[in-house]
C-alpha atoms as a PDB file:
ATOM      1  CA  UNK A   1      99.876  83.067  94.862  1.00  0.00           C
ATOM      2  CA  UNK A   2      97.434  82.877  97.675  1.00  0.00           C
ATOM      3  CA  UNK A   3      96.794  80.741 100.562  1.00  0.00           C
ATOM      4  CA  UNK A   4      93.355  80.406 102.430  1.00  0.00           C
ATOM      5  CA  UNK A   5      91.764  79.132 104.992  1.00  0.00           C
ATOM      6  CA  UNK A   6      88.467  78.960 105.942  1.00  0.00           C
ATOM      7  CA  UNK A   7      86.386  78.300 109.114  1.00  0.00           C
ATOM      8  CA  UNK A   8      82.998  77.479 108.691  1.00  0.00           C
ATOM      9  CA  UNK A   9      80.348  79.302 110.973  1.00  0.00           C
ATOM     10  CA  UNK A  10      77.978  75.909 110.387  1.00  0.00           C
ATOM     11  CA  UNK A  11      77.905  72.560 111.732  1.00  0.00           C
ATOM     12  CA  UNK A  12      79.728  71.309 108.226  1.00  0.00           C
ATOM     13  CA  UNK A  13      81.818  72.612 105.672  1.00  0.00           C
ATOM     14  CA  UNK A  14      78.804  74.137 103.993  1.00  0.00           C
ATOM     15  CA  UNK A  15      77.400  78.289 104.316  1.00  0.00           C
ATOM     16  CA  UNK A  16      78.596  81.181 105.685  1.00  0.00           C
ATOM     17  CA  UNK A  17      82.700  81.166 106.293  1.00  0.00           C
ATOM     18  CA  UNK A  18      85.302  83.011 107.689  1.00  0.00           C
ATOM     19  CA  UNK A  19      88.532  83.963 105.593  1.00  0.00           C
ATOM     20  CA  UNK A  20      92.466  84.381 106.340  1.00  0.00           C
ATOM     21  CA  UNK A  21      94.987  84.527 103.537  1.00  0.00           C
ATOM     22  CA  UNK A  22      98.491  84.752 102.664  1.00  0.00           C
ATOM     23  CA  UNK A  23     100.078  86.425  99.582  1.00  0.00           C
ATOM     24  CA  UNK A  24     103.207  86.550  97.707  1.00  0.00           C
ATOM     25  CA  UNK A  25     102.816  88.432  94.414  1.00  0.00           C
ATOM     26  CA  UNK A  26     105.755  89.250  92.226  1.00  0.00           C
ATOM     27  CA  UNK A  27     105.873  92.678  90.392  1.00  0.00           C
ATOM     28  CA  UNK A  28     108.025  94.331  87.408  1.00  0.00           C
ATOM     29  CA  UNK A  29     110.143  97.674  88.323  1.00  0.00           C
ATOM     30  CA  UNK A  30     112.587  99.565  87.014  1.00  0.00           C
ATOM     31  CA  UNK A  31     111.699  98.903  82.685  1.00  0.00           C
ATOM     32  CA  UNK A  32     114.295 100.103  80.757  1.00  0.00           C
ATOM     33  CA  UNK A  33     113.730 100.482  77.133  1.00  0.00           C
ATOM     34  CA  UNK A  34     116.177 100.844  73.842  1.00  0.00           C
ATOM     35  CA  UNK A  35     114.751 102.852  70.920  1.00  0.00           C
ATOM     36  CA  UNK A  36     116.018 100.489  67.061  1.00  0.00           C
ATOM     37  CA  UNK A  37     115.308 100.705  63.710  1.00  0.00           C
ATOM     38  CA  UNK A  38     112.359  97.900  64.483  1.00  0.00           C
ATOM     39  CA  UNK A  39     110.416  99.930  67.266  1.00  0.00           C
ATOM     40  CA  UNK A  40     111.073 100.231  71.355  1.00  0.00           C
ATOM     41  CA  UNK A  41     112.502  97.100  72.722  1.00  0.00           C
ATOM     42  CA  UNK A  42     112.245  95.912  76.882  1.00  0.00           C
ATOM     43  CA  UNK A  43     115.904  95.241  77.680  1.00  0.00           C
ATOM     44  CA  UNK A  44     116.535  95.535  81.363  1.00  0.00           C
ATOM     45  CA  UNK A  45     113.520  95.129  84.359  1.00  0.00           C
ATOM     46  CA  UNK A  46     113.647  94.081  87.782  1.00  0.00           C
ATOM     47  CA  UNK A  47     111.490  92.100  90.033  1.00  0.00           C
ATOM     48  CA  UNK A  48     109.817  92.835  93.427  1.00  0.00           C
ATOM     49  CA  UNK A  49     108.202  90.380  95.864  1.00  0.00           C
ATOM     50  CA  UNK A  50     105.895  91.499  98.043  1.00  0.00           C
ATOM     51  CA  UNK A  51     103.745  89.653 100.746  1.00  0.00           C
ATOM     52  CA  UNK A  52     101.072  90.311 102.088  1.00  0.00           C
ATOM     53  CA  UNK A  53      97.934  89.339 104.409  1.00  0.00           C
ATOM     54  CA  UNK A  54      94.081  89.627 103.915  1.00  0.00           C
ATOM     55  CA  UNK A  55      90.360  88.978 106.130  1.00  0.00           C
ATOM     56  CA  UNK A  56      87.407  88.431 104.382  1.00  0.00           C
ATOM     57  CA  UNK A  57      84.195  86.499 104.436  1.00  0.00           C
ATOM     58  CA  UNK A  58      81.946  84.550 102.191  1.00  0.00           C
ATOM     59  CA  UNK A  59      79.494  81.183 101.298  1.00  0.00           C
ATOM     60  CA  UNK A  60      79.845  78.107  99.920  1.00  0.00           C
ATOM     61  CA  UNK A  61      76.352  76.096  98.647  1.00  0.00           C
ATOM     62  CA  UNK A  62      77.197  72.487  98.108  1.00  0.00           C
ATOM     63  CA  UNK A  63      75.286  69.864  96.003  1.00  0.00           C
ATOM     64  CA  UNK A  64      75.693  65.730  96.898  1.00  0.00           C
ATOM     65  CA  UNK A  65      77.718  64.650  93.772  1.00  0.00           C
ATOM     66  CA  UNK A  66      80.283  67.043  95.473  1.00  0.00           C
ATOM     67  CA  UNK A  67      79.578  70.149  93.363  1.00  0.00           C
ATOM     68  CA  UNK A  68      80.002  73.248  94.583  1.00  0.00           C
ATOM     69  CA  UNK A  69      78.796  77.197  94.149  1.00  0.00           C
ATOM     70  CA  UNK A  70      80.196  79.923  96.446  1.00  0.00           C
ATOM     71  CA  UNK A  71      81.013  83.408  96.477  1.00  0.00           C
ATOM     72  CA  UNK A  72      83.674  85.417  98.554  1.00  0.00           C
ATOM     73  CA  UNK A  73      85.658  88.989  99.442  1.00  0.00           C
ATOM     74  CA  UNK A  74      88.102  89.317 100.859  1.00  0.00           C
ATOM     75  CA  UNK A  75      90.302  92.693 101.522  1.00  0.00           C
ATOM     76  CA  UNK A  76      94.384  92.837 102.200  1.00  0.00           C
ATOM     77  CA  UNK A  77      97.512  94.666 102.873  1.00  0.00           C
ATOM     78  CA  UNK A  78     100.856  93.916 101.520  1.00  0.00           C
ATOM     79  CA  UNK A  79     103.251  94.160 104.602  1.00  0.00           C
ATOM     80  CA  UNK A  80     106.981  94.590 105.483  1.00  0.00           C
ATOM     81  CA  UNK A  81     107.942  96.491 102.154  1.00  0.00           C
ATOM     82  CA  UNK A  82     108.048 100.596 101.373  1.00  0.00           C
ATOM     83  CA  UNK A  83     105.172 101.160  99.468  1.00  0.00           C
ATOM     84  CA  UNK A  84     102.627  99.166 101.015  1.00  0.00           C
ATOM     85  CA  UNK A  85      99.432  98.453  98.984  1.00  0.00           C
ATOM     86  CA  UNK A  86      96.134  97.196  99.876  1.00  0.00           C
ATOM     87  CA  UNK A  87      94.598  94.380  97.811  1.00  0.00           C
ATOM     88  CA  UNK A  88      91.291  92.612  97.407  1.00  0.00           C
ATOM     89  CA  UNK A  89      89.675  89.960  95.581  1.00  0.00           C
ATOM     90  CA  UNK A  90      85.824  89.134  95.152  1.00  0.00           C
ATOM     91  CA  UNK A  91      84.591  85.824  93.447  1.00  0.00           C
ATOM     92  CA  UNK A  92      80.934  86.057  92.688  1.00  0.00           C
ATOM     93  CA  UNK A  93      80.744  82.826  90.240  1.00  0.00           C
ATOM     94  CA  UNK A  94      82.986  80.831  91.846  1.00  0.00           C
ATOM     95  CA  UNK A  95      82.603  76.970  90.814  1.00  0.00           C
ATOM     96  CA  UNK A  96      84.400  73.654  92.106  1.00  0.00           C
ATOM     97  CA  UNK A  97      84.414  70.039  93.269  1.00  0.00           C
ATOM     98  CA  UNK A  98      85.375  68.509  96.403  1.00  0.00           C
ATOM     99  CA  UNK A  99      87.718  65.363  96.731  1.00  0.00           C
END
C-alpha cells in the first residue's frame, strides 16, 4: 500500500511533479510444506511487514472533462527492518479522472 504526494513544479496541478511516498508491504517467510498422498501441501508461513520510503519524479497531462494521462518513477528503500530492500515503481500508461 502506498501513499503519495505530489508537488507540482507549475502554476496548477498540471506537468512536471515532484514525488514522496510511504510504503507498507506485507511479505510471506518461513513456508513450511507437508509431502501426502495428493502432492506437497503449504501448512505453516509467516508474515513480515516492512515499511518503507521512496523520491521520485514525473508528469501529469490533463484534458477539461477532467481526464487525465501521466507517467511517473519513483525509487525506494524499505527502512527500520534487517534486510533492507530497495524498491521502485514506474507507470508509463498511467490513466485517471479527477473529482
Amino acid at each position: 500500500m502506498d501513499a503519495q504526494y505530489r508537488y507540482f513544479l507549475g502554476k496548477h496541478r498540471k506537468g512536471t511533479h515532484i514525488i514522496t511516498s510511504l510504503r507498507y508491504a506485507r511479505f510471506i517467510i518461513d513456508r513450511e510444506y507437508d509431502m501426502n498422498s495428493s502432492g506437497i501441501e503449504l501448512v505453516d508461513y509467516d508474515y513480515v511487514g516492512k515499511f518503507g520510503i521512496a523520491f521520485g519524479a514525473g508528469y501529469r497531462l490533463f484534458a477539461r472533462n477532467g481526464l487525465y494521462w501521466g507517467t511517473s518513477f519513483y525509487l525506494g528503500r524499505y527502512i527500520l527492518t534487517e534486510n533492507d530492500g530497495i524498491f521502485f515503481n514506474f507507470e508509463f500508461f498511467k490513466f485517471g479522472m479527477t473529482f
